[in-house]
Protein backbone atom coordinates (compact mmCIF):
# COMPACT_ATOMS: atom_id res chain seq x y z
CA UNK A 1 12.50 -1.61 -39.26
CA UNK A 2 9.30 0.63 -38.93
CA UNK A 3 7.22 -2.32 -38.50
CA UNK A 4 9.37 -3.92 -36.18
CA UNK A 5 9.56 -0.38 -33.89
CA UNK A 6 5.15 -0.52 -34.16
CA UNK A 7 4.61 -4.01 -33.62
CA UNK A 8 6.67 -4.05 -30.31
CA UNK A 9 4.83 -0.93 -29.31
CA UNK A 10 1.48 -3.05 -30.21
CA UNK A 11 2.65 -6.02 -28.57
CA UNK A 12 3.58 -3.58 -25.35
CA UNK A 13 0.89 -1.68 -26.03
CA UNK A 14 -1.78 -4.87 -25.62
CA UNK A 15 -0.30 -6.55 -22.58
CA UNK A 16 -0.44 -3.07 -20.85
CA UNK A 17 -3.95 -2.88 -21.56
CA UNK A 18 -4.18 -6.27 -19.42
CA UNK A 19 -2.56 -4.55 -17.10
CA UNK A 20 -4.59 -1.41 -16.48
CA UNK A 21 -7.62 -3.52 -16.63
CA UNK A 22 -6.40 -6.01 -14.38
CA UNK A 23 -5.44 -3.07 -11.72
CA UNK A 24 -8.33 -1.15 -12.09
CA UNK A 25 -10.90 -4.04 -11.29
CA UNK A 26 -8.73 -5.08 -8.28
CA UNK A 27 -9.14 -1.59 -6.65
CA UNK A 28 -12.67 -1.56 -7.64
CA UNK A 29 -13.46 -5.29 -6.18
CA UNK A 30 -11.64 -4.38 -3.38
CA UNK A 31 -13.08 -0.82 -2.47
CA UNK A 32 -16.22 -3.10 -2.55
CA UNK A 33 -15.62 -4.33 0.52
CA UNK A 34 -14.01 -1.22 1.94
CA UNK A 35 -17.04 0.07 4.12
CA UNK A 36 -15.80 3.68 3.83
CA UNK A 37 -15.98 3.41 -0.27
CA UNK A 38 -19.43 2.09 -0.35
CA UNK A 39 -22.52 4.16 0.07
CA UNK A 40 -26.08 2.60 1.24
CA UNK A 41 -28.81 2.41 -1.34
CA UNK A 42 -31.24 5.65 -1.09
CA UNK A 43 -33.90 3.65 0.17
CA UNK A 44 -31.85 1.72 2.39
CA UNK A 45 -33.30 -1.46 2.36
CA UNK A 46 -30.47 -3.62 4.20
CA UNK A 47 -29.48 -6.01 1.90
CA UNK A 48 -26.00 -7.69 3.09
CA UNK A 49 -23.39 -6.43 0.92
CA UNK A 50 -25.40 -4.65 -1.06
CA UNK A 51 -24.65 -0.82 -1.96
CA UNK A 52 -22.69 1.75 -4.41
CA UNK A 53 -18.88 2.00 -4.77
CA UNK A 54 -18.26 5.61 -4.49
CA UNK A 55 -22.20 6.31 -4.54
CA UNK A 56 -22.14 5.31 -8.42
CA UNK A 57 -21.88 1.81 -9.18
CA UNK A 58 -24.31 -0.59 -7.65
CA UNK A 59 -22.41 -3.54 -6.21
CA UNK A 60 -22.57 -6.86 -4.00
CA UNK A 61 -20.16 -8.81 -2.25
CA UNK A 62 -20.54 -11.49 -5.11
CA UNK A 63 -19.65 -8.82 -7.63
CA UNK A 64 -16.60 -7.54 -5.94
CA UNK A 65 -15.48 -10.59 -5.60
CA UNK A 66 -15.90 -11.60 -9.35
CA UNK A 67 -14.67 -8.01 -9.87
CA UNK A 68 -11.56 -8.83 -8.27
CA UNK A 69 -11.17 -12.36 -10.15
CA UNK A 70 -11.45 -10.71 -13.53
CA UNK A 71 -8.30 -8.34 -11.86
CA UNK A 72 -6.38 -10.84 -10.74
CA UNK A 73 -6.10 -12.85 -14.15
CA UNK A 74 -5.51 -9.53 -15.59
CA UNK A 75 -2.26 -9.22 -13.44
CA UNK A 76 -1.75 -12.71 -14.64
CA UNK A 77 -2.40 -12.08 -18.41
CA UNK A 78 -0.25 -8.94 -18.31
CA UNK A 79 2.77 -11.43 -18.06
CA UNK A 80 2.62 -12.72 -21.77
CA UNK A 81 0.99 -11.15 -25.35
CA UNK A 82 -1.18 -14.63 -25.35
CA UNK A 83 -2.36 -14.56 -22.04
CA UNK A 84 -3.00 -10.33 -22.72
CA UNK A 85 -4.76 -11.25 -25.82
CA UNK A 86 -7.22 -13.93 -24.67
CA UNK A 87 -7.95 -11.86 -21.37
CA UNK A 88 -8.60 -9.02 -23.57
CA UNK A 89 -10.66 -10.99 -25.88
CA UNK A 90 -13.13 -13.20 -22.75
CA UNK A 91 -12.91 -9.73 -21.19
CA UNK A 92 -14.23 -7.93 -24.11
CA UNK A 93 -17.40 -10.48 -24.66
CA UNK A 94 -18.38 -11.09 -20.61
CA UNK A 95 -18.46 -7.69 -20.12
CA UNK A 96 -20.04 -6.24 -23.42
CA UNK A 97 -22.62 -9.03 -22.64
CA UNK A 98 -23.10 -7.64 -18.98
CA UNK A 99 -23.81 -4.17 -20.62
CA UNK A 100 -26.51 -5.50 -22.86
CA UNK A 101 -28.17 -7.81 -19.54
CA UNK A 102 -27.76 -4.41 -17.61
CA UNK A 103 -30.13 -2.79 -20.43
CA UNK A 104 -32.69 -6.03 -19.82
CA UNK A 105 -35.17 -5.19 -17.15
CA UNK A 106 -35.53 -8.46 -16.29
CA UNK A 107 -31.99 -9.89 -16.46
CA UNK A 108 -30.52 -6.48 -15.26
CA UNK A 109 -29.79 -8.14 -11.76
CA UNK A 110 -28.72 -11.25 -13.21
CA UNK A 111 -31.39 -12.65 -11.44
CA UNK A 112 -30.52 -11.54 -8.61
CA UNK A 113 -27.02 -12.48 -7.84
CA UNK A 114 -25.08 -9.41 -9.67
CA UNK A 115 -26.32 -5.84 -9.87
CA UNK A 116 -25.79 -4.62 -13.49
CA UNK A 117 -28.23 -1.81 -13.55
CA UNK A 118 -27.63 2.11 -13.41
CA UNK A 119 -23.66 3.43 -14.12
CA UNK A 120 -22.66 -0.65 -14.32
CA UNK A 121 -24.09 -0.28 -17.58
CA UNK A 122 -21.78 2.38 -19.40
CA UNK A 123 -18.68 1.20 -17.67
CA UNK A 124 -19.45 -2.28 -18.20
CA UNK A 125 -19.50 -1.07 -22.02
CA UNK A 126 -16.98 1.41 -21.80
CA UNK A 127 -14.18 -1.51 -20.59
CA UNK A 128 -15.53 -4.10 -23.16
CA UNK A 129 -14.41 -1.61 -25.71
CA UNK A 130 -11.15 -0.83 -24.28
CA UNK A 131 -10.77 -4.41 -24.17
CA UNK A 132 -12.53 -5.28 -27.49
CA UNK A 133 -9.51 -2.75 -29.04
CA UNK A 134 -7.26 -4.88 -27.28
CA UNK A 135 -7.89 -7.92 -27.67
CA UNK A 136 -9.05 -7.99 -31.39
CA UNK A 137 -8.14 -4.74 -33.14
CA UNK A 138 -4.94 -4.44 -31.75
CA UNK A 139 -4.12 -8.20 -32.18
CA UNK A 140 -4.75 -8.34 -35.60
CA UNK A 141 -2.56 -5.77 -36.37
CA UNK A 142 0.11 -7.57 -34.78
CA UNK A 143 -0.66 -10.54 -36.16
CA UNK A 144 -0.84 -8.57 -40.18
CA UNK A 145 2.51 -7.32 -38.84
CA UNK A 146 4.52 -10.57 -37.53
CA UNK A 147 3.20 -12.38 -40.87
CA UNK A 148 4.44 -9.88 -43.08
């Protein structure tokens, strides 16, 4: 019965985490292209689109608008423990890899289409671990659990 009780709070627990993800990068991808949420760069070159959500994260209308792609299928994933757990999982690898091209001088604009440079970098990392949790931590238990 105990295992029954942990692996519904796992399952729960997992599409949630789509969830929250899903939301959060919405409202980010969307305050993108809020003018009031977006602060010019501090040399203020005018670049279109180009500037920092809440005067932190360096953004672009391309990466709001991938920002609010990766949101939407997390609304979608959030629907089923598959769906949660592959999101989790393609979540977990595009963005821990956007952490490490953020570190790369040279790829740290994605050459030049996606900003990933500055405070991108830690919360690009900080979400691929939430999501890394998620998606393969928190699956296998589930997984140890249903097979048991």
């Amino acid at each position: 019965m105990q295992t029954t009780v942990s692996s519904n709070q796992s399952i729960s627990g997992i599409r949630y985490a789509a969830l929250s993800l899903g939301l959060f990068f919405v409202v980010l991808g969307l305050a993108g292209f809020v003018p009031a949420f977006v602060a010019p760069p501090a040399n203020f070159v005018p670049t279109m689109g180009f500037g920092y959500i809440f005067g932190l994260f360096p953004t672009n209308y391309f990466h709001n608008a991938l920002g609010i792609l990766f949101g939407v299928w997390g609304l979608a994933a959030f629907t089923s423990l598959t769906g949660s757990i592959v999101y989790s999982r393609i979540f977990a690898i595009v963005y821990g890899a956007s952490a490490i091209l953020g570190l790369i001088p040279l790829t740290n604009t994605v050459f030049g289409l996606i900003p990933l440079f500055g405070n991108n970098i830690w919360l690009n990392a900080l979400v691929a671990g939430i999501a890394f949790y998620y998606g393969f931590v928190k699956s296998a238990e589930v997984a140890r659990s249903t097979a048991a």
